[in-house]
N, C-alpha and C. Protein backbone atom coordinates (compact mmCIF):
# COMPACT_ATOMS: atom_id res chain seq x y z
N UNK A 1 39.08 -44.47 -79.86
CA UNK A 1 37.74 -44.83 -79.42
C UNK A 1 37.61 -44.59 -77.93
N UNK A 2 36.65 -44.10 -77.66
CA UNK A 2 36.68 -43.38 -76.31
C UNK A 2 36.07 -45.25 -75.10
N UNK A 3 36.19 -44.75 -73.87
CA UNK A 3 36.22 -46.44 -73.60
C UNK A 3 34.37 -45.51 -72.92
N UNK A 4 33.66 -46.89 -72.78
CA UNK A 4 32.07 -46.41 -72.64
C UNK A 4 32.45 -46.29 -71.14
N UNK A 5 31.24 -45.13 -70.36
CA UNK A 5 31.07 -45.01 -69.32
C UNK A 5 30.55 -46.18 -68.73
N UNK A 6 30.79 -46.72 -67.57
CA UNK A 6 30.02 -47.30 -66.80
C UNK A 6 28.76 -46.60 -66.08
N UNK A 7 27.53 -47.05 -65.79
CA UNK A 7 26.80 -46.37 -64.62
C UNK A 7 27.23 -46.71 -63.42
N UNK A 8 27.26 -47.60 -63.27
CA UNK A 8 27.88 -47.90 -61.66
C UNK A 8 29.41 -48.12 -62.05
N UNK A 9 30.51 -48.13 -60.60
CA UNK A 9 31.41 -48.62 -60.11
C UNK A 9 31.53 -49.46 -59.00
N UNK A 10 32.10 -50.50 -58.83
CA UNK A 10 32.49 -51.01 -57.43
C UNK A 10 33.84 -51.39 -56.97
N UNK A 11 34.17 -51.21 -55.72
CA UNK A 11 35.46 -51.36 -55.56
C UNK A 11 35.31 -52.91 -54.36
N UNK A 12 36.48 -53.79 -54.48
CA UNK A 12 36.81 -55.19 -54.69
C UNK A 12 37.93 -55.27 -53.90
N UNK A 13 38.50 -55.54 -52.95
CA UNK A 13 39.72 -55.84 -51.98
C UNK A 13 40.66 -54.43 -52.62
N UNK A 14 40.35 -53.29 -51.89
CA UNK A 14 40.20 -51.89 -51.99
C UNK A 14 40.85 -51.37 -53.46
N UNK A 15 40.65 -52.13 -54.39
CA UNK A 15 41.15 -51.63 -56.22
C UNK A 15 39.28 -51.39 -56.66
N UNK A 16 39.29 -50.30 -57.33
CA UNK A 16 38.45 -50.41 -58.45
C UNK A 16 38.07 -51.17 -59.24
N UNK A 17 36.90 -51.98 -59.63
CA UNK A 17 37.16 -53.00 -60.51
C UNK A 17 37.15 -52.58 -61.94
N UNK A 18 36.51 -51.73 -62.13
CA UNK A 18 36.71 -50.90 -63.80
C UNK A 18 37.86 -50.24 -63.96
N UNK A 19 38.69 -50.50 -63.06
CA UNK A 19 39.69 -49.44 -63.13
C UNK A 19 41.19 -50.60 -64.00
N UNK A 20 42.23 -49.61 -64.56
CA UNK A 20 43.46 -50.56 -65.52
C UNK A 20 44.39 -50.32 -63.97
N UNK A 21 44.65 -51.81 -63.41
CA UNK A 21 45.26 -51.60 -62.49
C UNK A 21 47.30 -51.98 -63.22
N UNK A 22 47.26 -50.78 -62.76
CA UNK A 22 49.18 -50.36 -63.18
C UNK A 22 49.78 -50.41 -61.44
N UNK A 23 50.09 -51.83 -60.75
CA UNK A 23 50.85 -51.43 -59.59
C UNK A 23 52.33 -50.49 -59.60
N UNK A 24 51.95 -49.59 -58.38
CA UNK A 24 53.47 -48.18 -58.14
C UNK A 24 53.37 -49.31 -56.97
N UNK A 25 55.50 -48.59 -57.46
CA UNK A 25 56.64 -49.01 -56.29
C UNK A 25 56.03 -48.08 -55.40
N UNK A 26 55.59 -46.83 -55.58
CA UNK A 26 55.61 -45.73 -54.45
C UNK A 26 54.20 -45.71 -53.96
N UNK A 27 54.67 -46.66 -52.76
CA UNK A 27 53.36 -46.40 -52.02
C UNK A 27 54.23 -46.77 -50.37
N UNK A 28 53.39 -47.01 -49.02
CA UNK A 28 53.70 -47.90 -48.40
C UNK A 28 52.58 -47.71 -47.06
N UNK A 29 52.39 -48.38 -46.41
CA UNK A 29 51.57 -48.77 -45.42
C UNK A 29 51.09 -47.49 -44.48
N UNK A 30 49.31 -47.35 -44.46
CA UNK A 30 49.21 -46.04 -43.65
C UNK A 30 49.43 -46.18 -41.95
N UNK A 31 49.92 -45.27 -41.77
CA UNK A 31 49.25 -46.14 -40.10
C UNK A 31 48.10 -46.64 -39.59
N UNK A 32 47.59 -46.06 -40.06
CA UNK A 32 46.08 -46.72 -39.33
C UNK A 32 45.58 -47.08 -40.54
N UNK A 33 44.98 -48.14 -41.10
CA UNK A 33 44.62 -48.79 -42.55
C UNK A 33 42.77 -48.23 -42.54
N UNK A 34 42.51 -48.13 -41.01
CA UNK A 34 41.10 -48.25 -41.10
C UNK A 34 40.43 -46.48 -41.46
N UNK A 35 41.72 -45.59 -41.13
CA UNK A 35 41.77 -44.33 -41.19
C UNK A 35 41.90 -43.75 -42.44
N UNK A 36 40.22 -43.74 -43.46
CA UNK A 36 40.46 -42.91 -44.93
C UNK A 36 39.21 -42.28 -44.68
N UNK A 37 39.45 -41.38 -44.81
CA UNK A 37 38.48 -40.17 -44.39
C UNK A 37 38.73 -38.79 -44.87
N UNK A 38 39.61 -38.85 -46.22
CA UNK A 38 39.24 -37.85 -46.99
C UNK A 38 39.81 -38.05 -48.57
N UNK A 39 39.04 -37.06 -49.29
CA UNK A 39 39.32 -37.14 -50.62
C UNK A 39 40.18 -36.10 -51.30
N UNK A 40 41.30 -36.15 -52.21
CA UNK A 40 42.30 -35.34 -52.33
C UNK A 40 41.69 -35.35 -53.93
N UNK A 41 41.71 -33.88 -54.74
CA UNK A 41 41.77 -34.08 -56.08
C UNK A 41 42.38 -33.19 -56.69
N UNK A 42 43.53 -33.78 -57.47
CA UNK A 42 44.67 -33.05 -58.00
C UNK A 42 44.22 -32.95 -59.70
N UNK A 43 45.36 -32.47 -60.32
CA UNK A 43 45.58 -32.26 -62.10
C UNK A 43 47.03 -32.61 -62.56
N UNK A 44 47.48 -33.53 -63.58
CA UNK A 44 48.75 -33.83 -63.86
C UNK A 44 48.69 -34.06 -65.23
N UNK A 45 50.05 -33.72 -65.82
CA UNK A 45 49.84 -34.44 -67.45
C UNK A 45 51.36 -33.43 -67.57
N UNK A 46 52.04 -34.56 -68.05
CA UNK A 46 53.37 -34.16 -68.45
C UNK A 46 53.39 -34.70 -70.12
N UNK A 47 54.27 -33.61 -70.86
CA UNK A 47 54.73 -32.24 -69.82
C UNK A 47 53.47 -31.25 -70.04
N UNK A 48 53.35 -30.69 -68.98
CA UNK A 48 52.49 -30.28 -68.84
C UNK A 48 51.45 -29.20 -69.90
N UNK A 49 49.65 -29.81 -70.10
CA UNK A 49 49.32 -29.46 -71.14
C UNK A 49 49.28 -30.30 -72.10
N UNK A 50 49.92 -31.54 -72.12
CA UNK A 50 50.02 -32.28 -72.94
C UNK A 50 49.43 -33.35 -72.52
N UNK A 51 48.36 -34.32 -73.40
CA UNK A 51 47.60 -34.95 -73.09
C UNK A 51 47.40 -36.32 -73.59
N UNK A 52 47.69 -37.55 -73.08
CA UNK A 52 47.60 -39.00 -73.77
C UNK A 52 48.65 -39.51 -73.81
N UNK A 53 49.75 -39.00 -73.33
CA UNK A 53 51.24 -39.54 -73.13
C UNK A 53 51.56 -40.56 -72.54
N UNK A 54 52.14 -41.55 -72.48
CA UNK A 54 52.94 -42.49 -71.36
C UNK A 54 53.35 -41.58 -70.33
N UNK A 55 53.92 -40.75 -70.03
CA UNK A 55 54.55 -40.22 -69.25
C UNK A 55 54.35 -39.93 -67.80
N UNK A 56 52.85 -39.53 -67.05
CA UNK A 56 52.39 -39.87 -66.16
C UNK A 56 52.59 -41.32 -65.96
N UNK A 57 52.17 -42.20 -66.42
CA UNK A 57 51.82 -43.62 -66.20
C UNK A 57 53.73 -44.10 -65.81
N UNK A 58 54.57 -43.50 -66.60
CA UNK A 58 55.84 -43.90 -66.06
C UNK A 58 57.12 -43.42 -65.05
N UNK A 59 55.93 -42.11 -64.80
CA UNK A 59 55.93 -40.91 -63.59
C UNK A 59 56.06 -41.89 -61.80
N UNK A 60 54.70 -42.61 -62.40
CA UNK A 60 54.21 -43.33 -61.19
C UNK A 60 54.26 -44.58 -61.22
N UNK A 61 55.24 -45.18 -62.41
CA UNK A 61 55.68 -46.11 -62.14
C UNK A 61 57.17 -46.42 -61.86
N UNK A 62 57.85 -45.37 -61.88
CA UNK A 62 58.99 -45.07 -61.51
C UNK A 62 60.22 -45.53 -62.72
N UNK A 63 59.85 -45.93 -63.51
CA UNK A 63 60.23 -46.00 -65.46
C UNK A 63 60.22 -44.82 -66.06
N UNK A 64 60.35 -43.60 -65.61
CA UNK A 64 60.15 -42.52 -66.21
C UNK A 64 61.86 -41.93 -66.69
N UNK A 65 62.00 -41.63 -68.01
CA UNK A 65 63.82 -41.26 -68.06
C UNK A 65 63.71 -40.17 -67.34
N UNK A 66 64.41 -39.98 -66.49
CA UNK A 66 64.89 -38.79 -65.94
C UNK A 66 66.39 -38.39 -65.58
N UNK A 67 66.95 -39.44 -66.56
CA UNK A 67 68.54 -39.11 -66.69
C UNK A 67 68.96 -37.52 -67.11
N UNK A 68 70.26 -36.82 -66.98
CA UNK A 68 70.92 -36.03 -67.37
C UNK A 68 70.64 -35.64 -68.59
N UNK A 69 70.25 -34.24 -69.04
CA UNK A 69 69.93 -34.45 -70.83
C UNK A 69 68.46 -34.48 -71.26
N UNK A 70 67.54 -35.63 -70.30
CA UNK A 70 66.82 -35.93 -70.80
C UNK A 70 65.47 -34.95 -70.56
N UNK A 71 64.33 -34.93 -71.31
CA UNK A 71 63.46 -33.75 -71.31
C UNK A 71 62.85 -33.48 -69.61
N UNK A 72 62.48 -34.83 -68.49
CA UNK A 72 62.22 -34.90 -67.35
C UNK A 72 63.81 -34.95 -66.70
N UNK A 73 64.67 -34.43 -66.51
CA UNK A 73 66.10 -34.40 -66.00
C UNK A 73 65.64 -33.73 -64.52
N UNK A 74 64.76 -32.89 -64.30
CA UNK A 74 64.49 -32.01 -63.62
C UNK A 74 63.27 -32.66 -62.26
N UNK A 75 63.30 -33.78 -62.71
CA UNK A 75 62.26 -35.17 -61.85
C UNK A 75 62.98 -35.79 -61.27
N UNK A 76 64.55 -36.15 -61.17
CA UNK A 76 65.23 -37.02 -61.35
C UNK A 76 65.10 -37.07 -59.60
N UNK A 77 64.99 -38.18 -59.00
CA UNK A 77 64.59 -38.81 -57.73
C UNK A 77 63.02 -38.04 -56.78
N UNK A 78 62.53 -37.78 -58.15
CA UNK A 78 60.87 -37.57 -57.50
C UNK A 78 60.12 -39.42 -57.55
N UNK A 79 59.80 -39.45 -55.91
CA UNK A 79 58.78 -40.71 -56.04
C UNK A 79 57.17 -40.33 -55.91
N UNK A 80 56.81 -40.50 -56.65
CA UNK A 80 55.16 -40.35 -56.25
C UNK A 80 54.09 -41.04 -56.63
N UNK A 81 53.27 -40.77 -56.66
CA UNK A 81 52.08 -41.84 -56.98
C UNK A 81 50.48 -41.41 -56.37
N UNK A 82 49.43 -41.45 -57.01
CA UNK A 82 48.42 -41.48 -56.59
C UNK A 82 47.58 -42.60 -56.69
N UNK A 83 46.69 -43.20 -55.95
CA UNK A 83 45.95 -43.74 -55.92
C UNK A 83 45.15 -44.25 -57.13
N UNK A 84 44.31 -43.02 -57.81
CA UNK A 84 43.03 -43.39 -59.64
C UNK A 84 44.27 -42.29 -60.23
N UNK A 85 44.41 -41.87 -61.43
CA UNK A 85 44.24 -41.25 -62.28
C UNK A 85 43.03 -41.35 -63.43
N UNK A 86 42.29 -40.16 -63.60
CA UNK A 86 41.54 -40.30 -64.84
C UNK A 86 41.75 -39.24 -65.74
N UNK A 87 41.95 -39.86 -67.19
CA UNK A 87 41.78 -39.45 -68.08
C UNK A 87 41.08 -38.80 -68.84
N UNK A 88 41.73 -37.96 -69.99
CA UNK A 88 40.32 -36.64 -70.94
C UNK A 88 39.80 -37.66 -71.27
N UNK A 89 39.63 -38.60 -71.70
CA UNK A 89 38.37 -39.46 -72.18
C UNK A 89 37.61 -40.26 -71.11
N UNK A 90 38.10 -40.29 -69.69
CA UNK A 90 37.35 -41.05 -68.65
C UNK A 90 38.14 -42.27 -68.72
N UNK A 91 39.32 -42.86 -69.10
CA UNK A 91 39.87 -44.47 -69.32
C UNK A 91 40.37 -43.81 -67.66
N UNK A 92 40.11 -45.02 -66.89
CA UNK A 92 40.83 -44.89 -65.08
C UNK A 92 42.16 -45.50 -64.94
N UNK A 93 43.03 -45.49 -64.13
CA UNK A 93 44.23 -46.19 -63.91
C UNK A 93 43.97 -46.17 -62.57
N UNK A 94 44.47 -47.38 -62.26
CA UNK A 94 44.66 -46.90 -60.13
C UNK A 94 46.65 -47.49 -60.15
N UNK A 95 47.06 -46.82 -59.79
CA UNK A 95 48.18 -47.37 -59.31
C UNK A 95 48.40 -47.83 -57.43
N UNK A 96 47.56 -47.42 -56.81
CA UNK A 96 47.61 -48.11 -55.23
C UNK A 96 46.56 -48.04 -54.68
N UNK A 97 46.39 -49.41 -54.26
CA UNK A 97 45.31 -49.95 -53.40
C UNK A 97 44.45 -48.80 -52.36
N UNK A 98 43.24 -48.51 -52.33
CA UNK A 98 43.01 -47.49 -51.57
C UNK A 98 43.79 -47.83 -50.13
N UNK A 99 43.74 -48.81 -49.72
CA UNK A 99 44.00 -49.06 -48.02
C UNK A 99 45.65 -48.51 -48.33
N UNK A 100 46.48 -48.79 -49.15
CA UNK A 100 47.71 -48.33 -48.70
C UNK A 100 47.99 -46.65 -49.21
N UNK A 101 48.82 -45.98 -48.56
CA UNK A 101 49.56 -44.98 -48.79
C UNK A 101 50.02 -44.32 -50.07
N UNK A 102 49.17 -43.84 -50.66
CA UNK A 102 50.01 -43.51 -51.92
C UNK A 102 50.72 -41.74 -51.84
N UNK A 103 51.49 -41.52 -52.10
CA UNK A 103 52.14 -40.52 -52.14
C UNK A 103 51.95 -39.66 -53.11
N UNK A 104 50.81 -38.61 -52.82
CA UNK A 104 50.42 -38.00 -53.58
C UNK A 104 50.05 -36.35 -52.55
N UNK A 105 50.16 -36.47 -51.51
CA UNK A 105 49.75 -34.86 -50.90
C UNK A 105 50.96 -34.12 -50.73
N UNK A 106 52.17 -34.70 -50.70
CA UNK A 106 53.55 -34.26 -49.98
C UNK A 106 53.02 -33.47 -48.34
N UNK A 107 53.74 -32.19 -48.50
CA UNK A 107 53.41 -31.67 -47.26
C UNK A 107 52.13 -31.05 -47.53
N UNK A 108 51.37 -31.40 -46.16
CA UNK A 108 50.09 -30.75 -46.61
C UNK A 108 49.41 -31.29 -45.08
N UNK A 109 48.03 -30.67 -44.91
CA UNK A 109 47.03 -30.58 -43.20
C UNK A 109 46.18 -30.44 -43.66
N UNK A 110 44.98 -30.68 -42.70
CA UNK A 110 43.95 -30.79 -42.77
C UNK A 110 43.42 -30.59 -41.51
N UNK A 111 42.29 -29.76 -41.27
CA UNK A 111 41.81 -29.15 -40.11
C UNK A 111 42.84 -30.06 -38.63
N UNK A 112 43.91 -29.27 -38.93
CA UNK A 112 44.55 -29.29 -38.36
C UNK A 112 45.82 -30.78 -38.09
N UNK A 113 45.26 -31.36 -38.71
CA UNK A 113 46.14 -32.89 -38.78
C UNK A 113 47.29 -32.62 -39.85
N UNK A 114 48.22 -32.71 -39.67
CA UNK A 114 49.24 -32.69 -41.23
C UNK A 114 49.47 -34.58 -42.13
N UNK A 115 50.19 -34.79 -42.75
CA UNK A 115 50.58 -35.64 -43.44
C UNK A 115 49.44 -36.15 -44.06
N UNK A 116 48.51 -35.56 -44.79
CA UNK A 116 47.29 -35.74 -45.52
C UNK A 116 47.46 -37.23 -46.20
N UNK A 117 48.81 -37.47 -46.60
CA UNK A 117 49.04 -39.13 -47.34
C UNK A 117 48.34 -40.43 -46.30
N UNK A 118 48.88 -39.62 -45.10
CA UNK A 118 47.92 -41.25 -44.37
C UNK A 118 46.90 -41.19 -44.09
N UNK A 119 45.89 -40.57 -44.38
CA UNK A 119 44.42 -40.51 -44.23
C UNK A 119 43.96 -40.16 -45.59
N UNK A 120 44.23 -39.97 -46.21
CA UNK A 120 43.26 -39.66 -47.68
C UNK A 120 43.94 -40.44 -48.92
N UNK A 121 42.87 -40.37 -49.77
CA UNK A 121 42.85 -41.02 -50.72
C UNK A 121 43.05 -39.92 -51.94
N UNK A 122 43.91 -40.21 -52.67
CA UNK A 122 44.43 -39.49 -54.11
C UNK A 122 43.76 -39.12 -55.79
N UNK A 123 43.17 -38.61 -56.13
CA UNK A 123 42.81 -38.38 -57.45
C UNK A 123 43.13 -37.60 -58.48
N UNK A 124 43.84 -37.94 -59.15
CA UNK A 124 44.31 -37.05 -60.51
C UNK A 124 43.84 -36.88 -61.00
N UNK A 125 43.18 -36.22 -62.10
CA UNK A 125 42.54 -35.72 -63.19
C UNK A 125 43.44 -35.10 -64.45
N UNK A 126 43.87 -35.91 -65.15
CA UNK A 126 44.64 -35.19 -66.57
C UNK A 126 44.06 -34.35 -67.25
N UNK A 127 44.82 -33.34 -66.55
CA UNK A 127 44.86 -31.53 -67.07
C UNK A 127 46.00 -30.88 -66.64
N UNK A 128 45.78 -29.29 -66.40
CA UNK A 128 46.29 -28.19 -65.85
C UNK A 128 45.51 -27.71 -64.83
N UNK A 129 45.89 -26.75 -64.10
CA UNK A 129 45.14 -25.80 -63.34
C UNK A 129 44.84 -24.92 -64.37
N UNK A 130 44.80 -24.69 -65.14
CA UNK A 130 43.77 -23.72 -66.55
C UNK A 130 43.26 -24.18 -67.43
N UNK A 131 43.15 -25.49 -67.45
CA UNK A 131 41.90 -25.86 -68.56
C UNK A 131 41.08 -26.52 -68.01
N UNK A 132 40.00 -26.40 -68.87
CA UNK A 132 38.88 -26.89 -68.36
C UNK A 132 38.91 -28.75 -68.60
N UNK A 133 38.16 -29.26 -67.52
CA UNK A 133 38.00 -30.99 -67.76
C UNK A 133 37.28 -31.10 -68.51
N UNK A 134 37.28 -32.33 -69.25
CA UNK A 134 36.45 -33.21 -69.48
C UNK A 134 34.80 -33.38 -69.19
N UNK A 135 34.11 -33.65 -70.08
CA UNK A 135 32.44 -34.20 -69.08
C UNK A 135 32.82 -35.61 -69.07
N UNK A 136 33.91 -36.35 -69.36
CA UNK A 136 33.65 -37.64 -69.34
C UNK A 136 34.96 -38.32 -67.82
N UNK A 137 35.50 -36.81 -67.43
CA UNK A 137 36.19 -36.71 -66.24
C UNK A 137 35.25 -36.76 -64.89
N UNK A 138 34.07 -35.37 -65.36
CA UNK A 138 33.37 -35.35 -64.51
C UNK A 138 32.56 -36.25 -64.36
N UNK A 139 32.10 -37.30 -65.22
CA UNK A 139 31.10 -38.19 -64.85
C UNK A 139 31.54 -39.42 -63.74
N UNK A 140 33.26 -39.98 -64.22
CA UNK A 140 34.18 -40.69 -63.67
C UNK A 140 34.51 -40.27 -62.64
N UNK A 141 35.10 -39.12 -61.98
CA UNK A 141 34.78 -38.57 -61.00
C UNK A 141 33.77 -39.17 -60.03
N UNK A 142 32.36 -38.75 -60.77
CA UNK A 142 31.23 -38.61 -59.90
C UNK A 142 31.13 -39.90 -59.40
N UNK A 143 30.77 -40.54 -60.28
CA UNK A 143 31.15 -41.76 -60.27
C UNK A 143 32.24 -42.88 -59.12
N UNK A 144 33.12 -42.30 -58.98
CA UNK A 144 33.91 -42.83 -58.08
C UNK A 144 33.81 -42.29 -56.46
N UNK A 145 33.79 -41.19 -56.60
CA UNK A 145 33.43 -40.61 -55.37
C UNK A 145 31.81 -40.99 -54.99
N UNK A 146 31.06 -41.62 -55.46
CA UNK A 146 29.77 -41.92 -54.94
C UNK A 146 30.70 -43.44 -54.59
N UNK A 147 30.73 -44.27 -55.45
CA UNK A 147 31.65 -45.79 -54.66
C UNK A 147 31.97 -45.71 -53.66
N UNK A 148 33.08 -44.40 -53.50
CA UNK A 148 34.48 -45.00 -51.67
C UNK A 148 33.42 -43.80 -51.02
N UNK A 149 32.39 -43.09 -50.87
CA UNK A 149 31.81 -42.71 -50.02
C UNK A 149 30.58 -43.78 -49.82
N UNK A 150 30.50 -44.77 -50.47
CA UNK A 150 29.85 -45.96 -49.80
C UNK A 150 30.48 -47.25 -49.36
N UNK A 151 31.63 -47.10 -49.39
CA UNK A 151 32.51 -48.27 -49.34
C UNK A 151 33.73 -47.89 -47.66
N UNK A 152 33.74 -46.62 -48.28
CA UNK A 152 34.67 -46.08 -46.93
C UNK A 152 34.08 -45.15 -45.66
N UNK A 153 33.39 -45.42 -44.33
CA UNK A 153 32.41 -44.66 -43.80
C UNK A 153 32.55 -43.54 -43.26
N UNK A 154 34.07 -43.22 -42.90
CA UNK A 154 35.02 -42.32 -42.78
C UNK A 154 35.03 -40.83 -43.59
N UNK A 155 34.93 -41.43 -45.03
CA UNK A 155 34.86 -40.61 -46.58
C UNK A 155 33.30 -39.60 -45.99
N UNK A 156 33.29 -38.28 -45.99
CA UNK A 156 31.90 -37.74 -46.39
C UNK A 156 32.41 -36.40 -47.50
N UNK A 157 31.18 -36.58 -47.72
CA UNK A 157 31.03 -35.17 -48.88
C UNK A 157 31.88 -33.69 -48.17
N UNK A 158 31.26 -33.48 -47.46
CA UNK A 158 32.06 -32.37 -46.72
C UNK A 158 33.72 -32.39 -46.76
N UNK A 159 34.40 -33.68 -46.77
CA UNK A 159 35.38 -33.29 -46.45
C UNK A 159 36.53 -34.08 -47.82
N UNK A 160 36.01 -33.63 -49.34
CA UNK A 160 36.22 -33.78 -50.53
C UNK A 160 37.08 -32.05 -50.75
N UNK A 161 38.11 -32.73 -51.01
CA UNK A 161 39.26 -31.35 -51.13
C UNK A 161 39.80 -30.97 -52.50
N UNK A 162 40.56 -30.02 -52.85
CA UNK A 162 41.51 -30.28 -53.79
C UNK A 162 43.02 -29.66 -52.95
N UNK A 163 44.28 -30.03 -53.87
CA UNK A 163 45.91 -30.35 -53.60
C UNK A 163 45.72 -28.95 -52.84
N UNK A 164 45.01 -27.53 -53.44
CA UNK A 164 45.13 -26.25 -53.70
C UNK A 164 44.74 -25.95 -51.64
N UNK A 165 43.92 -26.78 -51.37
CA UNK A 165 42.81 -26.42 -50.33
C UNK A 165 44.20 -26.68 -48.46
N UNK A 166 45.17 -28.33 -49.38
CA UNK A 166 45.34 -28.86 -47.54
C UNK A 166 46.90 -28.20 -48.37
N UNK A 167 47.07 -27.44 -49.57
CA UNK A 167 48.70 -27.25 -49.26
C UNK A 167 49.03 -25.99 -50.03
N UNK A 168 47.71 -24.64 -49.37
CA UNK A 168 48.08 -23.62 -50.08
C UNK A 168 49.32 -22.83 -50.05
N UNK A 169 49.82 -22.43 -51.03
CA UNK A 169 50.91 -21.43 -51.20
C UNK A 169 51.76 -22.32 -52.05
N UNK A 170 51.75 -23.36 -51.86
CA UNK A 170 52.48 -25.09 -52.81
C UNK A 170 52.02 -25.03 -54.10
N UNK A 171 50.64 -25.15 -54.20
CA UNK A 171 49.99 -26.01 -55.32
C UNK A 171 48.39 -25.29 -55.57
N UNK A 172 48.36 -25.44 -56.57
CA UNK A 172 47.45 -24.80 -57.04
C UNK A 172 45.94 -25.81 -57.90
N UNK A 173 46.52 -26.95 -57.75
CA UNK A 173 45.33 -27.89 -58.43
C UNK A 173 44.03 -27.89 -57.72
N UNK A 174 43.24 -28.65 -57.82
CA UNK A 174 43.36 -29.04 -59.64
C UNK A 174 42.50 -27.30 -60.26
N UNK A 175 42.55 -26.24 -59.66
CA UNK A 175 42.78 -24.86 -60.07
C UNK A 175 41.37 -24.50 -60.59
N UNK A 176 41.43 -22.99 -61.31
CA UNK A 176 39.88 -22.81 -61.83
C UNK A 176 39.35 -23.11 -62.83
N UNK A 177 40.56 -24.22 -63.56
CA UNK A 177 39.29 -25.00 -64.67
C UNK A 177 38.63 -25.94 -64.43
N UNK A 178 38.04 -26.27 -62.82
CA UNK A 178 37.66 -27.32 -62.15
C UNK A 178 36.77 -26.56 -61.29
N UNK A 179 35.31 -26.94 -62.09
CA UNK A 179 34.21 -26.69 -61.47
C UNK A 179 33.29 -27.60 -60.46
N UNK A 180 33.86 -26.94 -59.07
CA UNK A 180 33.56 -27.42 -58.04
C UNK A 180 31.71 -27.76 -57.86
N UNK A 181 30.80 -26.85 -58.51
CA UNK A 181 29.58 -27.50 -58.47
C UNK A 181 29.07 -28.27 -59.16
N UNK A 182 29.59 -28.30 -60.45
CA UNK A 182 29.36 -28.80 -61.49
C UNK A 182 29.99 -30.57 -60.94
N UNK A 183 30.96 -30.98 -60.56
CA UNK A 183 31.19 -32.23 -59.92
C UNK A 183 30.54 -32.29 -58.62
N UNK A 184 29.58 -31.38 -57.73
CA UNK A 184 29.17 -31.49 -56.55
C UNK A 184 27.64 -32.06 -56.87
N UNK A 185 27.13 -31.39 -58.04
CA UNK A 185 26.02 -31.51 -58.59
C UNK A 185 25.56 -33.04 -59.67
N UNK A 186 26.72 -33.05 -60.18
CA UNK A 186 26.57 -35.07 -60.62
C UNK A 186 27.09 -35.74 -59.46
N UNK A 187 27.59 -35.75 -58.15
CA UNK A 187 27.42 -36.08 -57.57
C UNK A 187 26.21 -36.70 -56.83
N UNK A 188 25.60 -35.27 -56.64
CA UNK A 188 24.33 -35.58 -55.78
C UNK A 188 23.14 -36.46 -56.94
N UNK A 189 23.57 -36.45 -58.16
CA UNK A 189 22.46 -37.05 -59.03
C UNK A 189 23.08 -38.39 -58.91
N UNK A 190 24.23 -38.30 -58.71
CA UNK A 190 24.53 -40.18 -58.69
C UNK A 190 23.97 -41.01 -57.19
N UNK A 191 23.93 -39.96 -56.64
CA UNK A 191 23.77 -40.27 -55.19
C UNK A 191 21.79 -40.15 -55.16
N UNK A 192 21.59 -39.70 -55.60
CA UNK A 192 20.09 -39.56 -56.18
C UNK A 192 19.12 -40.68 -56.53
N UNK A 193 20.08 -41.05 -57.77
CA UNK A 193 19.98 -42.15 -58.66
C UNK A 193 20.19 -43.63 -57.80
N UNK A 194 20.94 -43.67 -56.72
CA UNK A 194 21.22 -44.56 -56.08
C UNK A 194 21.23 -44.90 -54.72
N UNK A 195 20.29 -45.06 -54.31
CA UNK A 195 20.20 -44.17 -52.86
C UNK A 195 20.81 -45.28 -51.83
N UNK A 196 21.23 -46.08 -52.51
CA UNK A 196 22.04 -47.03 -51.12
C UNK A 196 22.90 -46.57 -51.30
N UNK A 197 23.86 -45.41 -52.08
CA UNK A 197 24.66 -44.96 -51.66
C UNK A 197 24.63 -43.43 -50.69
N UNK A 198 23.71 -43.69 -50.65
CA UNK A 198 23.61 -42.29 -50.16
C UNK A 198 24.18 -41.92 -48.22
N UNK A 199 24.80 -41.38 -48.14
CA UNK A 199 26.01 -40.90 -46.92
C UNK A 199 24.70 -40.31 -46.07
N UNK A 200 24.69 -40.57 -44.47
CA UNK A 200 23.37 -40.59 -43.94
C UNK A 200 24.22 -39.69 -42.74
């Protein structure tokens, strides 16, 4: 059963409140807490292509087997973590508080700043870089990114990225089955629809 969209979101001592909060070990304090001023959006789903698994969720919770032998052997002392993950059906997870650090850019810059983890905020999207999302990704999405661009004053539209953009030659997410107008465009209708959120 697919879980119903919300129309609105709000975020609550910096967690999502619609969101299934799963606390990660892997996070830790940004330097500057007041400094979030950009949006990162990635693609994950182990193994990869494969969709509805525990396996992300124990990726980033650091419960993941990655003993000798085992099918993730090849993970074995990866820590990471992002901030939301959302799901092909739109169900959200946040594993870290927006204000703290989640480890999700590795190496990576941004007009000219590097360590993208302490200034931005993390979003997964369960896929590949070759398939196409969800509409119930893109609505969640839209959806959220209208919230922390009214919640965080730092956050603007302009400076909404993907993994592919602050760490090319690395990473390729969330890739070309991720239509950049098509989420730019329910954007602006959520932002439309709601005009106290609207970024001035």
């Amino acid at each position: 059963m697919e879980p119903k969209l919300n129309s609105t979101v709000s975020i609550s001592d910096h967690r999502l409140v619609t969101a299934r909060q799963l606390p990660s070990p892997h996070f830790d304090a940004r330097p500057d807490a007041d400094d979030i001023s950009l949006l990162v959006i990635h693609c994950i789903s182990l193994p990869e292509g494969s969709y509805g698994s525990p396996y992300v969720e124990q990726l980033f919770l650091g419960s993941l087997d990655t003993s000798p032998g085992s099918d993730f052997a090849y993970l074995d002392g990866l820590r990471v973590s992002s901030h939301l993950v959302i799901r092909r059906d739109g169900a959200v997870e946040q594993y870290v508080p927006f204000n703290q650090r989640a480890w999700h850019a590795g190496k990576s810059s941004y007009c000219g700043r590097t360590r993208c983890n302490d200034f931005s905020i993390g979003i997964e999207l369960e896929g590949t870089d070759q398939d196409r999302y969800t509409e119930a990704q893109y609505q969640q999405l839209a959806l959220i990114t209208a919230a922390l661009l009214s919640h965080y004053p730092q956050l603007r539209r302009d400076r909404i990225v993907g993994h592919e953009d602050i760490a090319p030659g690395r990473k390729t997410d969330p890739g070309r089955g991720f239509d950049w107008q098509r989420y730019r465009n329910q954007l602006q209708a959520m932002e439309n629809s709601c005009p106290e959120q609207e970024k001035l």
